[in-house]
C-alpha atoms as a PDB file:
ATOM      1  CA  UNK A   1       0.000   0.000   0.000  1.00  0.00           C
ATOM      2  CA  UNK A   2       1.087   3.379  -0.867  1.00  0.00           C
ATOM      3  CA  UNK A   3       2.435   5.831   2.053  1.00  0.00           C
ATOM      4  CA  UNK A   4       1.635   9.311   1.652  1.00  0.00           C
ATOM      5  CA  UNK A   5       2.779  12.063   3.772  1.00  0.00           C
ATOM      6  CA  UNK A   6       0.819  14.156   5.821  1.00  0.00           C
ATOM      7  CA  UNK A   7       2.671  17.859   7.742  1.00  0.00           C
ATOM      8  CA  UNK A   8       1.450  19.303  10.632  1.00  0.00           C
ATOM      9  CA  UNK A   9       2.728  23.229  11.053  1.00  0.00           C
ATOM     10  CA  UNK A  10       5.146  23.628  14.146  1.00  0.00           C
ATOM     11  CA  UNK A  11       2.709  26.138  15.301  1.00  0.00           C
ATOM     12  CA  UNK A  12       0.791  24.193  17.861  1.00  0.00           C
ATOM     13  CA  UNK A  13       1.032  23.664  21.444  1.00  0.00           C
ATOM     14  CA  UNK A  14       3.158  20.701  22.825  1.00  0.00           C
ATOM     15  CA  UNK A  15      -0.096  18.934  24.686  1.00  0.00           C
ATOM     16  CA  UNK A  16      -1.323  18.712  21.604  1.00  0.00           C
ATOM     17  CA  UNK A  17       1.357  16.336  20.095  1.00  0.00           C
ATOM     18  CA  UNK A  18      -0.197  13.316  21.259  1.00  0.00           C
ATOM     19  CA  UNK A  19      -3.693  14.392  19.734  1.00  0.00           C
ATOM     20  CA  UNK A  20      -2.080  14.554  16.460  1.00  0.00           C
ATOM     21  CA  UNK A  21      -0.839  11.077  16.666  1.00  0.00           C
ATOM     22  CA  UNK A  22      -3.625  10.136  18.135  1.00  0.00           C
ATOM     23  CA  UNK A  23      -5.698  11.707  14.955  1.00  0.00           C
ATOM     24  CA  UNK A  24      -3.223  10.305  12.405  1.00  0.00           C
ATOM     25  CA  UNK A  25      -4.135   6.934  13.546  1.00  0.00           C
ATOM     26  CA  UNK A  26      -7.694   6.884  13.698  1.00  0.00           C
ATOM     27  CA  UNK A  27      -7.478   8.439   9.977  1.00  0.00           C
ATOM     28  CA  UNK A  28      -5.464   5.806   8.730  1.00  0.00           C
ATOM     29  CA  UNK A  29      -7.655   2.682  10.233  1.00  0.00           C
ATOM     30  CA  UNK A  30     -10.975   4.701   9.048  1.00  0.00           C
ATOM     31  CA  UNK A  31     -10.123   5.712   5.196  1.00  0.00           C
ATOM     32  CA  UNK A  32      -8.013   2.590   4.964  1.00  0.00           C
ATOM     33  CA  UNK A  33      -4.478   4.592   4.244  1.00  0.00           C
ATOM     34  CA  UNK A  34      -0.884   4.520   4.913  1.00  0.00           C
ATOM     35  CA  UNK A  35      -0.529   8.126   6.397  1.00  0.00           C
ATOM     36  CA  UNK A  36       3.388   9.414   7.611  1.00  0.00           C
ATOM     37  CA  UNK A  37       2.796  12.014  10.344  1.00  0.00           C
ATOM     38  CA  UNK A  38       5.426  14.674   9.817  1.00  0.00           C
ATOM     39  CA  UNK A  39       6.080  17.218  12.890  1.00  0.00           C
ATOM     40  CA  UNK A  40       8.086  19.581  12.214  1.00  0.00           C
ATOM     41  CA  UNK A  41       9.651  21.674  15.189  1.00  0.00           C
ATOM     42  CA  UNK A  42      10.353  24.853  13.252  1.00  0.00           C
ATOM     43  CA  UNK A  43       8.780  26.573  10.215  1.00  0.00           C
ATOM     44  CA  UNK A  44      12.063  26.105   9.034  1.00  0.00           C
ATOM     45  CA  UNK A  45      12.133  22.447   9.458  1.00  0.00           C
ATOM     46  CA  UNK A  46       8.713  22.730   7.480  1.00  0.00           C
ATOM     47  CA  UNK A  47       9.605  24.370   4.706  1.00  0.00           C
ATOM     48  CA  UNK A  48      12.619  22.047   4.236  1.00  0.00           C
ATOM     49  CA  UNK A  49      10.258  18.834   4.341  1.00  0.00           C
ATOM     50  CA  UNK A  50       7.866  20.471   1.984  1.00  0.00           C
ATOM     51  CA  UNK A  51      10.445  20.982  -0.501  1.00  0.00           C
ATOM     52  CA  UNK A  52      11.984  18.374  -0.241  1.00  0.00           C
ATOM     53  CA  UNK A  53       9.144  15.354   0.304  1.00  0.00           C
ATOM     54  CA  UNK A  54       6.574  14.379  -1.975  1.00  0.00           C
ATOM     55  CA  UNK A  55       3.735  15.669   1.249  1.00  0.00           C
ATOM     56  CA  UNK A  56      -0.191  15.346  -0.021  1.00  0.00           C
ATOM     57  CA  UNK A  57      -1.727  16.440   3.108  1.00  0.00           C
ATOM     58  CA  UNK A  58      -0.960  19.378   5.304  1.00  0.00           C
ATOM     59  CA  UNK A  59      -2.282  21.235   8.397  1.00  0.00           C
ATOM     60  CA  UNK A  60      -1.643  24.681   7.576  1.00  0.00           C
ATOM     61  CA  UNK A  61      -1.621  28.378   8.926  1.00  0.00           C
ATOM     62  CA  UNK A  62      -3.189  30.508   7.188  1.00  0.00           C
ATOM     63  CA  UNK A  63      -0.252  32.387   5.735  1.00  0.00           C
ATOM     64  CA  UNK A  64       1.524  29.955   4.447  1.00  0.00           C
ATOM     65  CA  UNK A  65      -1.686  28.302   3.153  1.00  0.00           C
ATOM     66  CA  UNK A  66      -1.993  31.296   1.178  1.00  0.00           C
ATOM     67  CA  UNK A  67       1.354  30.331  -0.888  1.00  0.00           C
ATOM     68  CA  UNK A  68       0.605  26.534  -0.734  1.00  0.00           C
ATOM     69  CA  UNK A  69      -2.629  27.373  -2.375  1.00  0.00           C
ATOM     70  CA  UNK A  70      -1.412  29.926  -4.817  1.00  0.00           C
ATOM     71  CA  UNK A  71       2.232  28.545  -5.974  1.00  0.00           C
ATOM     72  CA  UNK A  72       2.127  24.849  -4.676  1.00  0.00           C
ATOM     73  CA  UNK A  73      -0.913  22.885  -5.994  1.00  0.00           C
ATOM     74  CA  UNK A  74      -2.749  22.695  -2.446  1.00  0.00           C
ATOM     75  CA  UNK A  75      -6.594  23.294  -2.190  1.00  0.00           C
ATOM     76  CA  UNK A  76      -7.869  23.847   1.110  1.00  0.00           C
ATOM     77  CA  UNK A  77     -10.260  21.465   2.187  1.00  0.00           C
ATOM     78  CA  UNK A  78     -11.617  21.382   5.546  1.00  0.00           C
ATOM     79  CA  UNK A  79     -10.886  23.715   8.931  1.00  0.00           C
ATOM     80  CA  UNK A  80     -11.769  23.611  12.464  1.00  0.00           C
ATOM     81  CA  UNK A  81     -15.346  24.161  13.453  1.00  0.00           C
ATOM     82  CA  UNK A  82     -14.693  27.835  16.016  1.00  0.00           C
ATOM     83  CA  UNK A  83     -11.332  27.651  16.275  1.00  0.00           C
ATOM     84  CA  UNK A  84      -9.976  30.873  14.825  1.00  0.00           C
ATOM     85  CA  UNK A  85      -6.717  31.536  14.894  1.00  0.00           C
ATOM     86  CA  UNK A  86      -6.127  34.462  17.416  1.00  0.00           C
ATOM     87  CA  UNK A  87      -2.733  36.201  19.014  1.00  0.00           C
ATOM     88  CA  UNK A  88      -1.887  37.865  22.119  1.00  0.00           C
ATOM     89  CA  UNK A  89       0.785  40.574  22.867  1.00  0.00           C
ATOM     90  CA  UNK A  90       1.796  40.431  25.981  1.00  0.00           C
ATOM     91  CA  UNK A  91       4.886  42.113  28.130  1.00  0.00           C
ATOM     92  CA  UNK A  92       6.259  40.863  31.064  1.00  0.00           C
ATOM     93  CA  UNK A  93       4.201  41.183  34.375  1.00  0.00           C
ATOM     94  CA  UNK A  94       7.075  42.966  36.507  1.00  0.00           C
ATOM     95  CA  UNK A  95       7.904  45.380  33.408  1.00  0.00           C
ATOM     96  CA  UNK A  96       7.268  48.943  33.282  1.00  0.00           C
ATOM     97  CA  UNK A  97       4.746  48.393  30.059  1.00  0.00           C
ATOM     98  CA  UNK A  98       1.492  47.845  31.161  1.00  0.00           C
ATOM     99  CA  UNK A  99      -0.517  48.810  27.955  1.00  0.00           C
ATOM    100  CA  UNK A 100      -0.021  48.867  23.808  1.00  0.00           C
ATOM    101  CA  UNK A 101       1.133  52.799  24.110  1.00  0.00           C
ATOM    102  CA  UNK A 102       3.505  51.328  26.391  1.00  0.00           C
ATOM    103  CA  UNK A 103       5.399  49.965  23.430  1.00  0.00           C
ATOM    104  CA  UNK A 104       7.529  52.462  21.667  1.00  0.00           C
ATOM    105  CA  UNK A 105       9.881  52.713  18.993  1.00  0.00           C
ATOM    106  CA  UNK A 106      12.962  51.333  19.468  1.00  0.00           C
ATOM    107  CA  UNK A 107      11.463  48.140  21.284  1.00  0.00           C
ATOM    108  CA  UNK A 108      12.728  44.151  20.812  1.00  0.00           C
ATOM    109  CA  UNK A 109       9.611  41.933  20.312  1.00  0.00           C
ATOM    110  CA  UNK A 110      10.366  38.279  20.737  1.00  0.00           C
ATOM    111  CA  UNK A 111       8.194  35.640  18.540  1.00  0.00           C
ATOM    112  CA  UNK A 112       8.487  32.201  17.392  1.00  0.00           C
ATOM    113  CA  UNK A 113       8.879  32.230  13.100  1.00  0.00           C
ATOM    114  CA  UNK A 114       4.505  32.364  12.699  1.00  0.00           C
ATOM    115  CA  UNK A 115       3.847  35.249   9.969  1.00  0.00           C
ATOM    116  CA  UNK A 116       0.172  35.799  10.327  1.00  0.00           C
ATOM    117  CA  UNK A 117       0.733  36.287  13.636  1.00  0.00           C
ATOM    118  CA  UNK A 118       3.293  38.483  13.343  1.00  0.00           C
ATOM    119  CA  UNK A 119       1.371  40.676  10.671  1.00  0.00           C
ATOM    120  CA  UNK A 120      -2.195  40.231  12.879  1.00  0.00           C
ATOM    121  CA  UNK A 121       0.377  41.571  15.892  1.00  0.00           C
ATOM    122  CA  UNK A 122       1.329  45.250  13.710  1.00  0.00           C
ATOM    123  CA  UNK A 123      -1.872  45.491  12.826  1.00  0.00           C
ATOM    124  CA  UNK A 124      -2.847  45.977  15.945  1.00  0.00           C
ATOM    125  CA  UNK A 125       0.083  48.056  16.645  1.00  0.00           C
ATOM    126  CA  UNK A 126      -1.053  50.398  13.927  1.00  0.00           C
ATOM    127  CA  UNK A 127      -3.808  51.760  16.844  1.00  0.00           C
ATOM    128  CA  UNK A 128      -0.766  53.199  18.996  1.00  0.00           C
ATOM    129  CA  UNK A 129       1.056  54.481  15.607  1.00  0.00           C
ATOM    130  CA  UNK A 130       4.056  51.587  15.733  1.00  0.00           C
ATOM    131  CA  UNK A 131       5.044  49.893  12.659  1.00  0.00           C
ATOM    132  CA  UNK A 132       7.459  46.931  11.271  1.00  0.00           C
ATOM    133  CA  UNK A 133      10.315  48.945  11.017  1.00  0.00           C
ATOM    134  CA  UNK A 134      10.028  50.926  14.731  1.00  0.00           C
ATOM    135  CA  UNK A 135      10.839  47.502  16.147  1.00  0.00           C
ATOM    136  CA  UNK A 136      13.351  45.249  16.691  1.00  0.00           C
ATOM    137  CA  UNK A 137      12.536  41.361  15.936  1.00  0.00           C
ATOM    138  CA  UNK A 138      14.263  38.526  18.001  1.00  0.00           C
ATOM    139  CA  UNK A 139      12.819  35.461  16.415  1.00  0.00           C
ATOM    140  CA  UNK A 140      13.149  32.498  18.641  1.00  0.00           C
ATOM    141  CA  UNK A 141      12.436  28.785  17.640  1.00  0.00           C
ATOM    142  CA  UNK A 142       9.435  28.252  20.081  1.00  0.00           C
ATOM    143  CA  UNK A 143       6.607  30.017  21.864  1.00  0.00           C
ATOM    144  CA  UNK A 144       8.401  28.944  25.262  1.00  0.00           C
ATOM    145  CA  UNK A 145      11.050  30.137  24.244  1.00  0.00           C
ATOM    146  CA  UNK A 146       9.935  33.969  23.486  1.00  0.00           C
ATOM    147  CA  UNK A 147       8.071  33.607  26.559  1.00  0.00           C
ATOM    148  CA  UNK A 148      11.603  33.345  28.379  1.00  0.00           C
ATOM    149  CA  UNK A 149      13.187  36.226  26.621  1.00  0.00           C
ATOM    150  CA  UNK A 150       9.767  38.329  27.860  1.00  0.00           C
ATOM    151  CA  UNK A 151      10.325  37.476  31.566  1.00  0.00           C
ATOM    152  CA  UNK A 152      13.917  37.205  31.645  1.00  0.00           C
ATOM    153  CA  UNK A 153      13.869  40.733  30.276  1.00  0.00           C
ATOM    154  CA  UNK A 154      15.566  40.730  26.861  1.00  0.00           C
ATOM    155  CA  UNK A 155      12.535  41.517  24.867  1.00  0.00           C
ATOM    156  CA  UNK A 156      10.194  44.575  25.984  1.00  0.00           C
ATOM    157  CA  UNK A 157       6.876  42.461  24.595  1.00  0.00           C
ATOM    158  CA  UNK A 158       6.211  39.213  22.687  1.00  0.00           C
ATOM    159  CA  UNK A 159       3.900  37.683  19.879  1.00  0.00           C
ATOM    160  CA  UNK A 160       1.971  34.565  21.191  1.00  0.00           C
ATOM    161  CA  UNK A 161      -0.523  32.580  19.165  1.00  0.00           C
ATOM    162  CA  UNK A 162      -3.772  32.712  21.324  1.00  0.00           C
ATOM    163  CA  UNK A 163      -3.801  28.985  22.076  1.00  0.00           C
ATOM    164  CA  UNK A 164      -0.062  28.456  23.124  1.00  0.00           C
ATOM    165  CA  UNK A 165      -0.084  31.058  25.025  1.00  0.00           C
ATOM    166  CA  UNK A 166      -3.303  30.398  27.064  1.00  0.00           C
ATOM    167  CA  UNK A 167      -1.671  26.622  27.071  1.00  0.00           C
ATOM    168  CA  UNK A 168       1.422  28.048  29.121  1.00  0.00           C
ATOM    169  CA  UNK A 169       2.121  26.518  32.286  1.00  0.00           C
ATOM    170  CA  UNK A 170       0.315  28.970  35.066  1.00  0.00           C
ATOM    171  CA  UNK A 171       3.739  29.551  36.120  1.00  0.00           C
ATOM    172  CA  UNK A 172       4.779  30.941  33.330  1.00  0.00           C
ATOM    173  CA  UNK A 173       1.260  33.318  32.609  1.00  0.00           C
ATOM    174  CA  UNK A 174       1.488  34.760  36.140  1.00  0.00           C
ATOM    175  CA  UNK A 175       5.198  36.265  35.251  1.00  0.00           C
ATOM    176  CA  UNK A 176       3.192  38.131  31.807  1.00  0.00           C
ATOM    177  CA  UNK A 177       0.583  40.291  31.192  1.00  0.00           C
ATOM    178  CA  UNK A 178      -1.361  40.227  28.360  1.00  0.00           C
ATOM    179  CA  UNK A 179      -1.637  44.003  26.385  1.00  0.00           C
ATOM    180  CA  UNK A 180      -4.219  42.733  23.767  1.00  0.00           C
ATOM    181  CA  UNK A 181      -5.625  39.619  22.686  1.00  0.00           C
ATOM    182  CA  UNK A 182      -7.156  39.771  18.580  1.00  0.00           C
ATOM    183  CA  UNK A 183     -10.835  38.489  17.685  1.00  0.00           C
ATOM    184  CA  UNK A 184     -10.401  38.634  14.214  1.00  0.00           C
ATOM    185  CA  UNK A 185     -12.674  34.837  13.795  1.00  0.00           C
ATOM    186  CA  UNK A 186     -12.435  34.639  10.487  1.00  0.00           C
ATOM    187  CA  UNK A 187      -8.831  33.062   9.911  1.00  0.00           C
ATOM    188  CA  UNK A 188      -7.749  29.888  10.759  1.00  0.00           C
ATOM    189  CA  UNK A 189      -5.527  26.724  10.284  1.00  0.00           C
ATOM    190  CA  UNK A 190      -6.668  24.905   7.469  1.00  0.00           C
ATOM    191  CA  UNK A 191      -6.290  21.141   6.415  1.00  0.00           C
ATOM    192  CA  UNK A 192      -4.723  21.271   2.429  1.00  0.00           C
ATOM    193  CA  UNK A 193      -4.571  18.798  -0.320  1.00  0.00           C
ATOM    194  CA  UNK A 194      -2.432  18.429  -3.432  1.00  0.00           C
ATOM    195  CA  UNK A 195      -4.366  18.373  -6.809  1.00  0.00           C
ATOM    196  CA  UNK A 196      -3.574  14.936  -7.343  1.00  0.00           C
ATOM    197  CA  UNK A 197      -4.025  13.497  -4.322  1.00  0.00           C
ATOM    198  CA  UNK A 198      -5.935   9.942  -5.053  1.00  0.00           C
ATOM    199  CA  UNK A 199      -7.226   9.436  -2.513  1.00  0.00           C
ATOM    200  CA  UNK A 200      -9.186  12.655  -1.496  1.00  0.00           C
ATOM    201  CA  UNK A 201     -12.843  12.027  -1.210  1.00  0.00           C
ATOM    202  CA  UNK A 202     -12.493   8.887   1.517  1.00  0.00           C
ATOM    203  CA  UNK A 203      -9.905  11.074   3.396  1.00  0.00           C
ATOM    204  CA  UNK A 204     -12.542  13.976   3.809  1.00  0.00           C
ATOM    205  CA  UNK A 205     -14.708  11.602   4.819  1.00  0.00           C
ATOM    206  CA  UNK A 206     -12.615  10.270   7.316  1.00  0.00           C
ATOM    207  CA  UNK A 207     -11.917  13.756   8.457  1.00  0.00           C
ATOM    208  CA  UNK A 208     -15.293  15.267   8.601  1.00  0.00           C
ATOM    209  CA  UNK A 209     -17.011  12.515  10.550  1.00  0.00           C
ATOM    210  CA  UNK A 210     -14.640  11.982  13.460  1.00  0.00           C
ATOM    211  CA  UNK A 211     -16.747  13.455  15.838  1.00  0.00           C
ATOM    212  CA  UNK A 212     -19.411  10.766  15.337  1.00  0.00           C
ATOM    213  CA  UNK A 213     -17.964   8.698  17.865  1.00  0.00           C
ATOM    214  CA  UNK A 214     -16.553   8.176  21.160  1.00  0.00           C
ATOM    215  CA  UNK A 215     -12.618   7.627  19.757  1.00  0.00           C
ATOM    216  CA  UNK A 216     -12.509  10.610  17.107  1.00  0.00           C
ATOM    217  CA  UNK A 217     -14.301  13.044  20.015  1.00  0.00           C
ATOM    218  CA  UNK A 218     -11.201  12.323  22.037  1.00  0.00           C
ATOM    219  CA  UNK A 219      -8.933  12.716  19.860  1.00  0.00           C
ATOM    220  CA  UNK A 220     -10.446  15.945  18.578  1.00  0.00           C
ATOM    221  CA  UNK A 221     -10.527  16.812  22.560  1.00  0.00           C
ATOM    222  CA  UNK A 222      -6.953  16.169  22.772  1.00  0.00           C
ATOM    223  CA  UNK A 223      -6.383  18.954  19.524  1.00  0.00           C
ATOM    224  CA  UNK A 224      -8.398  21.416  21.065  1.00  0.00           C
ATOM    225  CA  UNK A 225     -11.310  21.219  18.002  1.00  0.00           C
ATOM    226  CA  UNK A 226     -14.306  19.542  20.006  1.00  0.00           C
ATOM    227  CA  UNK A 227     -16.305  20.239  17.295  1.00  0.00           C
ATOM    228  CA  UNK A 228     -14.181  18.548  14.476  1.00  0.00           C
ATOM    229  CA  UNK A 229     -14.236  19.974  11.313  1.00  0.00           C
ATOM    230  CA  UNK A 230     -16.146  21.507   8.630  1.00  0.00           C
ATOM    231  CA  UNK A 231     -15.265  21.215   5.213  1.00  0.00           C
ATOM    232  CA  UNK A 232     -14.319  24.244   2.932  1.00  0.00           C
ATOM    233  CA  UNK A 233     -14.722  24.817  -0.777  1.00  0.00           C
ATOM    234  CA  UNK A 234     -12.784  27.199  -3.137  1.00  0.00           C
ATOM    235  CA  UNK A 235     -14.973  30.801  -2.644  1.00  0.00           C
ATOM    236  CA  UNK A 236     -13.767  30.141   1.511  1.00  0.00           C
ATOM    237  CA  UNK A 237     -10.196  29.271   0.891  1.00  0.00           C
ATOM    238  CA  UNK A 238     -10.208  32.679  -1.755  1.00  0.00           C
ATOM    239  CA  UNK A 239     -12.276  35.044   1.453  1.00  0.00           C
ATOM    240  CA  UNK A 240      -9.167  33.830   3.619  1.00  0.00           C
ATOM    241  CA  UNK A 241      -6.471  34.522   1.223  1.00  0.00           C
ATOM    242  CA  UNK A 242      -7.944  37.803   0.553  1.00  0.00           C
ATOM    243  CA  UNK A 243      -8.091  38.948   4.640  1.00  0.00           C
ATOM    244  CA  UNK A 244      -4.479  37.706   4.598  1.00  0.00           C
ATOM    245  CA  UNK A 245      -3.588  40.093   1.795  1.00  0.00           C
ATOM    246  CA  UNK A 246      -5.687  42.751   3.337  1.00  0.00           C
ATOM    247  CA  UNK A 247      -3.358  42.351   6.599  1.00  0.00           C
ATOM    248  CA  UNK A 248      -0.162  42.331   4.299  1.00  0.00           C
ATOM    249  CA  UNK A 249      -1.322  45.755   2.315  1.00  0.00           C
END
């Protein structure tokens, strides 16, 4: 039996790693495929197995869905039922910046390599008249690891996507202090497929009824998407790409 490859983005929070495998499995046994679960740590690491593999199936953000969609051959299929993809600025909690006009030029923002939420985080900025170029970027290889930088003091603020950050130890959220969180609702991790993926419609339908029973619910539980997922057609995927261009003009 063929093996096709399926990439997860490195954007999600560690609990969740055992959902995923969890999810991989339950796919494979129900539409009857050999599925490789790739898990990338770093969008680096991602863009180097997407180049480089032959991947049919990936869980994307919505940024670099965007490209996989326009330049790659992906279509976007399916995305989580209410679970939009949302960031938070925060600062740390013993710092002297207690608000967004807190935040002037001049300023290091830590952030793990996630684009959309890097251009959802300036947008916001726009309100208290900071842009791109007033800042200073340290781009760290995880979440945890801009949280660090935030409370150790080596970054004024910090770029979180929603979940991860609201997955942080309590330890860890009682030494920040969240500035802003985003309700944008309408953006969100979506599940691609290459053009000439085979095996496409028994895969959707292996996605879009897991929550039908007792094992998918669980493992849906364990991603955070209780709801499982809905499917998309082209006129969504093309109302996402164009809010992500809006945010890049």
């Amino acid at each position: 039996m063929t093996t096709h490859n399926m990439l997860i983005a490195p954007d999600f929070s560690p609990e969740r790693f055992a959902g995923w495998h969890m999810f991989n499995t339950l796919i494979q046994k129900r539409a009857n495929l050999n599925m490789h679960l790739n898990t990338p740590a770093s969008h680096a690491e991602q863009q180097q197995i997407i180049t480089a593999g032959d991947i049919q199936v990936i869980y994307a953000n919505p940024f670099d869905a965007t490209a996989l969609i326009r330049e790659q051959g992906y279509k976007a299929v399916a995305r989580p039922i209410g679970k939009s993809d949302e960031m938070v600025i925060a600062a740390g909690a013993n710092s002297d910046i207690n608000a967004l006009e807190d935040i002037k030029a001049g300023a290091t923002i830590a952030m793990a390599n996630n684009r959309d939420v890097k251009l959802i985080g300036l947008r916001l900025l726009e309100a208290v008249d900071i842009e791109e170029s007033d800042l200073s970027w340290d781009v760290t290889e995880t979440y945890q690891a801009a949280a660090r930088k935030v409370i150790k003091g080596d970054a004024q603020a910090a770029f979180f996507l929603a979940e991860v950050f609201h997955g942080f130890s309590r330890l860890t959220k009682t030494q920040l202090s969240v500035l802003i969180e985003s309700d944008l609702a309408d953006i969100s991790h979506v599940l691609l497929i290459k053009d000439d993926f085979p095996d496409t419609d028994i895969f959707m339908n292996a996605i879009l009824n897991l929550h039908n029973d007792p094992d998918g619910q669980e493992a849906l539980a364990e991603l955070g998407m209780p709801q499982g997922f809905e499917a998309m057609d082209e006129e969504d995927a093309e109302f996402m790409i164009d809010l992500m261009e809006t945010l890049l003009d």
